[in-house]
N, C-alpha and C. Protein backbone atom coordinates (compact mmCIF):
# COMPACT_ATOMS: atom_id res chain seq x y z
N UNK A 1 -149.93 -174.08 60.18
CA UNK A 1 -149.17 -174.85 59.22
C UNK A 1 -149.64 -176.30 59.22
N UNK A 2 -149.17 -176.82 58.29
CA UNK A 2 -149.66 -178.68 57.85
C UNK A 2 -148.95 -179.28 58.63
N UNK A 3 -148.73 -180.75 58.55
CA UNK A 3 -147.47 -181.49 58.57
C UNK A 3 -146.73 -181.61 57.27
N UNK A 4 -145.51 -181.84 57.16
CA UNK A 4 -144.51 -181.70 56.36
C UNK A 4 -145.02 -183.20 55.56
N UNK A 5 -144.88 -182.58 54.23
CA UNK A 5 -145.01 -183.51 52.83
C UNK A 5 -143.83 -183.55 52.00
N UNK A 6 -143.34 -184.41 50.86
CA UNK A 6 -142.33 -184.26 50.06
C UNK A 6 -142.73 -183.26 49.17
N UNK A 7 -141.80 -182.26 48.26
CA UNK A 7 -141.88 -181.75 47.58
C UNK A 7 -142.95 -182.51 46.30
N UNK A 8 -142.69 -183.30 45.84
CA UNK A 8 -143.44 -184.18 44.73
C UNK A 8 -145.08 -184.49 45.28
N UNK A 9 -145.66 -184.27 46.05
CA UNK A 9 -146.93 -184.59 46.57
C UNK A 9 -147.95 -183.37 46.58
N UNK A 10 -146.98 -182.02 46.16
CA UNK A 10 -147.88 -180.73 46.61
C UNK A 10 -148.63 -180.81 44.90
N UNK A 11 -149.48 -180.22 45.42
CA UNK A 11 -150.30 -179.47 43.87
C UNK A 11 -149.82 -178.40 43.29
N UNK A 12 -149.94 -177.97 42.08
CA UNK A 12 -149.35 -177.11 40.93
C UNK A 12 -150.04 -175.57 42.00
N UNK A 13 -148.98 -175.12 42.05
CA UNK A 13 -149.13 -173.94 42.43
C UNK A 13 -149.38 -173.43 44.18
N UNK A 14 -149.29 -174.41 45.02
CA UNK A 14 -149.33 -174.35 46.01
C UNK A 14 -147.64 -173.70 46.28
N UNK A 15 -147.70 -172.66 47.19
CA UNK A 15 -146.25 -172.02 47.93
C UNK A 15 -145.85 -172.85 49.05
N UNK A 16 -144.69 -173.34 49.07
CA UNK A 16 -144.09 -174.67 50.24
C UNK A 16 -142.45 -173.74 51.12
N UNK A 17 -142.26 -174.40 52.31
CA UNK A 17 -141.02 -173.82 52.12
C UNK A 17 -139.87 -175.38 52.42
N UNK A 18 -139.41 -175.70 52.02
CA UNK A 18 -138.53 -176.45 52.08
C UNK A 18 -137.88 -176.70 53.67
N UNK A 19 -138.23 -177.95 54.72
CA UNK A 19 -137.86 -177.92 55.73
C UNK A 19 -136.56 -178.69 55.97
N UNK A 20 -136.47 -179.96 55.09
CA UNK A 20 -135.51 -180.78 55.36
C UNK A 20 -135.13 -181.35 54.01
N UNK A 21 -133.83 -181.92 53.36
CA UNK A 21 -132.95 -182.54 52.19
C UNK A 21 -132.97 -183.52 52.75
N UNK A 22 -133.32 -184.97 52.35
CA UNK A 22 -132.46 -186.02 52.21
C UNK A 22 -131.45 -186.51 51.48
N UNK A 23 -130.27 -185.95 52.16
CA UNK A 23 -129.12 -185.64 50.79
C UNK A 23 -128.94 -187.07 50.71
N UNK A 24 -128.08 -188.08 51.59
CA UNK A 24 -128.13 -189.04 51.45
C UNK A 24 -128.97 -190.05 50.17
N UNK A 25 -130.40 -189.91 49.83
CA UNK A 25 -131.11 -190.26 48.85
C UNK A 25 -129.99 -189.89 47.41
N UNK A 26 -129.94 -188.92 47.44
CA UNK A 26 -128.85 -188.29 46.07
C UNK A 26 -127.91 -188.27 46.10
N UNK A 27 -127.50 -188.52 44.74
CA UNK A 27 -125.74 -188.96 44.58
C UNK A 27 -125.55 -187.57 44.56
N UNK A 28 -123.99 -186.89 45.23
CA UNK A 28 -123.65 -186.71 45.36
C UNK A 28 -123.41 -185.42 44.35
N UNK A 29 -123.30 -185.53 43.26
CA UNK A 29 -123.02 -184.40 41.78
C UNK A 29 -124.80 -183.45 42.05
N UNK A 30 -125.64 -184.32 42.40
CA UNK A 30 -127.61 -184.16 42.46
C UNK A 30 -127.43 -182.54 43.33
N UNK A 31 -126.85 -183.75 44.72
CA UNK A 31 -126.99 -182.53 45.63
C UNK A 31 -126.88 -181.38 45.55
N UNK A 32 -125.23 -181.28 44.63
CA UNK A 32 -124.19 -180.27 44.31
C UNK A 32 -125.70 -179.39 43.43
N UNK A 33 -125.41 -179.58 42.55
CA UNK A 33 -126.39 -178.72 41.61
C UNK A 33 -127.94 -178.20 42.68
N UNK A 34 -128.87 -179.07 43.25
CA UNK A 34 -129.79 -178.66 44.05
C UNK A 34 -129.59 -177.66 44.79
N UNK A 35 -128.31 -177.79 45.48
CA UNK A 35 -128.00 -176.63 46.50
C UNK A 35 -127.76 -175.41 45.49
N UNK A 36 -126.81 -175.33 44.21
CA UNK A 36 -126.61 -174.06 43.81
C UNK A 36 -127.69 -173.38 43.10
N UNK A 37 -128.95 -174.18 42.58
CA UNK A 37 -129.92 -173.74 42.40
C UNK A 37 -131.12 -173.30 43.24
N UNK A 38 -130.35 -173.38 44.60
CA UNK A 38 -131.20 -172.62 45.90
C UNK A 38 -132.04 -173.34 46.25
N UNK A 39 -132.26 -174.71 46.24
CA UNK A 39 -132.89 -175.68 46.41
C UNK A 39 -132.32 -176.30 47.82
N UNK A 40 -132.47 -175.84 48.55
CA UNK A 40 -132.29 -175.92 50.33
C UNK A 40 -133.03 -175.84 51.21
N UNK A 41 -132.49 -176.24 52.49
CA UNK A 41 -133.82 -176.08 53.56
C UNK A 41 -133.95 -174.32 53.36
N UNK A 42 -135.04 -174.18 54.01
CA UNK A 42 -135.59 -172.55 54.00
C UNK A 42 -135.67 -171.88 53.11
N UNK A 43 -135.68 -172.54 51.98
CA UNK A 43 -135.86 -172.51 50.53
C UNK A 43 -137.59 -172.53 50.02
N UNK A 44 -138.39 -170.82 49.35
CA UNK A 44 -139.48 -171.11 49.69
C UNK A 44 -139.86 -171.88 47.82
N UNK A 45 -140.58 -172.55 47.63
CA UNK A 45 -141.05 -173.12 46.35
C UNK A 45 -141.89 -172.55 46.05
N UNK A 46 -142.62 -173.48 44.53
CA UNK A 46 -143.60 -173.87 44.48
C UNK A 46 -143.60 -174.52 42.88
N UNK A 47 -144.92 -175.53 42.64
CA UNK A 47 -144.43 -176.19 41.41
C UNK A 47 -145.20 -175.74 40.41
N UNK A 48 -144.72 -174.96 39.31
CA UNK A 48 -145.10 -174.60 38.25
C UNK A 48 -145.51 -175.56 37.67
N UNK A 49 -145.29 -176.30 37.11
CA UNK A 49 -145.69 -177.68 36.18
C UNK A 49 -145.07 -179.12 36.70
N UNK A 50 -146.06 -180.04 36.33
CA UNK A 50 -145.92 -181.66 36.52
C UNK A 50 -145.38 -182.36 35.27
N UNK A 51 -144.69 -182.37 34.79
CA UNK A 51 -144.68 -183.57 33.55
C UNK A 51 -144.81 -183.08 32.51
N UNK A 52 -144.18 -184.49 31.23
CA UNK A 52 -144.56 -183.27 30.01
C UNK A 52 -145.02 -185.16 29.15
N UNK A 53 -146.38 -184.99 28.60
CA UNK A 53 -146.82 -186.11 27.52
C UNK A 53 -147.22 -186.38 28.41
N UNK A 54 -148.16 -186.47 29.40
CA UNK A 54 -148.97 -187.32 30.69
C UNK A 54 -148.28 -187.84 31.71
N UNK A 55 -146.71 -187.45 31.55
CA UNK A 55 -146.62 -187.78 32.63
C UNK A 55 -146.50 -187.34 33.96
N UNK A 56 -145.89 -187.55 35.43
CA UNK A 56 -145.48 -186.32 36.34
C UNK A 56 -143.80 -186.28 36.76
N UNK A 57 -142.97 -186.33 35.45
CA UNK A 57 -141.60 -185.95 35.65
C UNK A 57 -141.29 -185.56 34.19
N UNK A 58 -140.90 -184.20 34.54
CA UNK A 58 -139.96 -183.69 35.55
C UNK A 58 -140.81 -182.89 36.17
N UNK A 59 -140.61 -182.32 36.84
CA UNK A 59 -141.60 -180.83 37.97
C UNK A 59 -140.67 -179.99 37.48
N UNK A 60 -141.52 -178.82 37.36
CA UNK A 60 -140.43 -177.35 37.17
C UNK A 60 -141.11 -176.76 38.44
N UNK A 61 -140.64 -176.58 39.61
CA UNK A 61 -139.83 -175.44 39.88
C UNK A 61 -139.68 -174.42 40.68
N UNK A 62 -140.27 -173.28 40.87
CA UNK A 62 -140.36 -171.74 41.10
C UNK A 62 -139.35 -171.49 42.52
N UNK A 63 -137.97 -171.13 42.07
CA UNK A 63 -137.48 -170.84 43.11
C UNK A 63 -137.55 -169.56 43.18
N UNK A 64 -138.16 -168.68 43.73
CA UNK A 64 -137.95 -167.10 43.61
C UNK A 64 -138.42 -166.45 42.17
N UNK A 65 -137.48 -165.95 41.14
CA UNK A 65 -138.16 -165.39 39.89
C UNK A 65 -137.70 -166.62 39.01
N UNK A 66 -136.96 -167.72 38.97
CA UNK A 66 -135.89 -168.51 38.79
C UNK A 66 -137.30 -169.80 39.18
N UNK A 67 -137.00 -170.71 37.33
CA UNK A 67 -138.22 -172.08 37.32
C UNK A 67 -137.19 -172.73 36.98
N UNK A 68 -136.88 -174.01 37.89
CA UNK A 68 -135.54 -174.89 37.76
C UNK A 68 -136.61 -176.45 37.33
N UNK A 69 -135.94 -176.78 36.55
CA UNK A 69 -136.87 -178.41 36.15
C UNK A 69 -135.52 -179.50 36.63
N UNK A 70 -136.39 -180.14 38.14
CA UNK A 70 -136.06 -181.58 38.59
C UNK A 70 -136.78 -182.75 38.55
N UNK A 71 -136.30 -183.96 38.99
CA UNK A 71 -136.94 -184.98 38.53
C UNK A 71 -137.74 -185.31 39.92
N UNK A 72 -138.98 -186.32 39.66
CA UNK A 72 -139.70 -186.25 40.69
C UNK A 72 -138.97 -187.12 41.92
N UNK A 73 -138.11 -187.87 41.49
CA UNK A 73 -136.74 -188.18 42.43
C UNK A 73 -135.92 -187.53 43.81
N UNK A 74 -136.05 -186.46 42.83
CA UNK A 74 -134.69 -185.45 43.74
C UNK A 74 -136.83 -184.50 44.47
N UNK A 75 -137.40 -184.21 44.26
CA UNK A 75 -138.82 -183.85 45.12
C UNK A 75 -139.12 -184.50 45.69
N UNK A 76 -138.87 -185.55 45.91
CA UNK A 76 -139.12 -187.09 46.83
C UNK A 76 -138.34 -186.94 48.15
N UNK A 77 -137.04 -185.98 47.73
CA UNK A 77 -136.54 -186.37 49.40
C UNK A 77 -136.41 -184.87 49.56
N UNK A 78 -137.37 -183.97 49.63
CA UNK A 78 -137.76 -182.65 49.92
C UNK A 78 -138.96 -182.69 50.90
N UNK A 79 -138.47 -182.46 52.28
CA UNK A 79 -140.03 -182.37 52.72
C UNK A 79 -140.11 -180.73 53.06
N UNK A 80 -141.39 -180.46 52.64
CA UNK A 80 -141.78 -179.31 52.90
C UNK A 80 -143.03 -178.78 53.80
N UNK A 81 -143.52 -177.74 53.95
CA UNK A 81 -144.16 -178.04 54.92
C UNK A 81 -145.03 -175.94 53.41
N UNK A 82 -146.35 -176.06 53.98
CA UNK A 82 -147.22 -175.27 53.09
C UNK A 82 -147.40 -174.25 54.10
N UNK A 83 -147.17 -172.25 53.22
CA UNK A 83 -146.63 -171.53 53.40
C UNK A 83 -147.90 -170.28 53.42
């Protein structure tokens, strides 16, 4: 295994598994939704797409069969570690 990176740093299509939340970073409603979209530690990823018009927000995604689009914000305090 690597050392652990934020979610927002991996490349399109690389498989990650989610080691640690910095919930703290996110208000509070963020978290709520992250967690029910299975967006947790031991949570395995990976990012379907970067951005839309050149840019790199929002990221979509791949939780399981399930492509959730977050902002590169809430992938910022995701560290993951490559799977």
């Amino acid at each position: 295994m690597t050392s652990p990176v934020t979610l927002d740093t991996i490349s399109r299509g690389d498989r990650v598994e989610i080691i640690s939340v910095d919930w703290d970073a996110l208000a509070p409603e963020e978290g709520k939704r992250l967690r029910a979209l299975g967006l947790d530690t031991g949570a395995r990823v990976a990012i379907a797409h970067k951005g839309v018009f050149g840019t790199s927000d929002p990221l979509a995604i791949m939780v399981g069969r399930m492509t959730v689009a977050v902002r590169k914000v809430h992938a910022a305090a995701m560290q993951v570690e490559q799977i």
